[in-house]
Every structure is written in C-alpha cells, then in structure tokens.
C-alpha atoms as a PDB file:
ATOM      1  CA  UNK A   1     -19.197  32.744 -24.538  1.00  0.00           C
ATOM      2  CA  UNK A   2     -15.334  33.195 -24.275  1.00  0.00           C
ATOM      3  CA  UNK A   3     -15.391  29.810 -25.602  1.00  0.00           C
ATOM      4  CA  UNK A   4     -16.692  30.289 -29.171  1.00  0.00           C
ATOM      5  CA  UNK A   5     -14.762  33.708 -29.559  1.00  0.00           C
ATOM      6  CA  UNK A   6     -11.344  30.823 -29.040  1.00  0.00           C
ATOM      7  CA  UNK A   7     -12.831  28.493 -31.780  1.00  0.00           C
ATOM      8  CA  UNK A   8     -13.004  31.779 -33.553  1.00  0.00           C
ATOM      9  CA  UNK A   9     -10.043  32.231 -33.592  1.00  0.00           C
ATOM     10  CA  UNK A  10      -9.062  28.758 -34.752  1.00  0.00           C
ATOM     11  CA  UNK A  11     -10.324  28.773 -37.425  1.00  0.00           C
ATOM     12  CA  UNK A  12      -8.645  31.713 -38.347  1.00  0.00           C
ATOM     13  CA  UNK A  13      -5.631  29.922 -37.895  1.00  0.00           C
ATOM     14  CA  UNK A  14      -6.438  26.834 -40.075  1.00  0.00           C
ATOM     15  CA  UNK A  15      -6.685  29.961 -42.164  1.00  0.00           C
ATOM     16  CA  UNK A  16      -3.265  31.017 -41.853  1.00  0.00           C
ATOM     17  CA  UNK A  17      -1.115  27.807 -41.041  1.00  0.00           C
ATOM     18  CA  UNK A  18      -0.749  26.455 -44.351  1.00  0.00           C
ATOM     19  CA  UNK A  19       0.730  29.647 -45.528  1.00  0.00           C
ATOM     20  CA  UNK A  20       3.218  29.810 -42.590  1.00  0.00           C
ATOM     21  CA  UNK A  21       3.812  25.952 -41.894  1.00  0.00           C
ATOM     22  CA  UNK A  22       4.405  25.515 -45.618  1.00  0.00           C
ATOM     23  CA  UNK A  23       2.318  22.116 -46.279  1.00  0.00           C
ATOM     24  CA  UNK A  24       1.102  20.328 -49.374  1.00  0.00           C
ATOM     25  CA  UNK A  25      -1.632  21.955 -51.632  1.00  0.00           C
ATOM     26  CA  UNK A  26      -4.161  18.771 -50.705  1.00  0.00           C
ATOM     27  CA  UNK A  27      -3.481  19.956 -47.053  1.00  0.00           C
ATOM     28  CA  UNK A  28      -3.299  23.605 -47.952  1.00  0.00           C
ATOM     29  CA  UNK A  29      -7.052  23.274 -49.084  1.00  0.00           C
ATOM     30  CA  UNK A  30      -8.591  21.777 -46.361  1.00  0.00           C
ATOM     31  CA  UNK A  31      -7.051  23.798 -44.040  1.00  0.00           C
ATOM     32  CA  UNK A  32      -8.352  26.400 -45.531  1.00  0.00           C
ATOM     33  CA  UNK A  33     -12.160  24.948 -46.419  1.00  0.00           C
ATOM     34  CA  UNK A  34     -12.435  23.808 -42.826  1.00  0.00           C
ATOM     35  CA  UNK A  35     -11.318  26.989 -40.859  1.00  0.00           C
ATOM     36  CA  UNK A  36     -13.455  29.107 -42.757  1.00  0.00           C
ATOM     37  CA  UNK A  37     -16.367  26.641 -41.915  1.00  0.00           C
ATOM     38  CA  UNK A  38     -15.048  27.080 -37.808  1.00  0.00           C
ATOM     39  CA  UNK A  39     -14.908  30.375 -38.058  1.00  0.00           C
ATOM     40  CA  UNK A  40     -17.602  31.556 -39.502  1.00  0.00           C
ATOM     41  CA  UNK A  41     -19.887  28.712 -38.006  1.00  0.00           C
ATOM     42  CA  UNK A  42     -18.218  30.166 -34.224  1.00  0.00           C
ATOM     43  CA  UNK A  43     -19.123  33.573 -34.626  1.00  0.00           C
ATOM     44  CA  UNK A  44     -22.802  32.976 -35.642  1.00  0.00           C
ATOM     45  CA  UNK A  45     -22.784  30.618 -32.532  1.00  0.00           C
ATOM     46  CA  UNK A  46     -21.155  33.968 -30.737  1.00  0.00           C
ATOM     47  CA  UNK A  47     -23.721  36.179 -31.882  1.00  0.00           C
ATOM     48  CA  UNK A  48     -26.685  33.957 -31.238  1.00  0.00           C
ATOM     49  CA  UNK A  49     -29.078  35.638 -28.204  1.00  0.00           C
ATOM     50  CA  UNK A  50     -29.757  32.875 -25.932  1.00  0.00           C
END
C-alpha cells in the first residue's frame, strides 16, 4: 500500500517540476498531463478494497 501512496506523490511532482526546473512549454505539458494521470490513477489504486 505504501507503494501507491509514493507514486502518489510522483505524480504530484511531474506536477510541480516544470514550474521549478524551468523546462520548455512541449515538456511543461506533458509533465503536467502525465502526473495528473499518476496521481490520480495511484490514489484510486490506494483506495481500492482488496
């Protein structure tokens, strides 16, 4: 379980890291697109009863 709260927050920080790393807007995007996708894709996994 510990595991999908970490991919959690990873794809918070795809979130995040373009606007503190300072990269392209092509870049900037996808970053963005994909983390939200981890994220929110993590915590459904997190909340899932087994």
């Amino acid at each position: 379980m510990w595991a999908n709260w970490v991919n959690v927050i990873v794809g918070i920080w795809l979130i995040i890291s373009p606007f503190v790393v300072k990269s392209a807007s092509g870049i900037q995007w996808n970053n963005i697109i994909f983390g939200i996708v981890v994220a929110v894709l993590a915590y459904y996994a997190t909340t899932q009863k087994k």
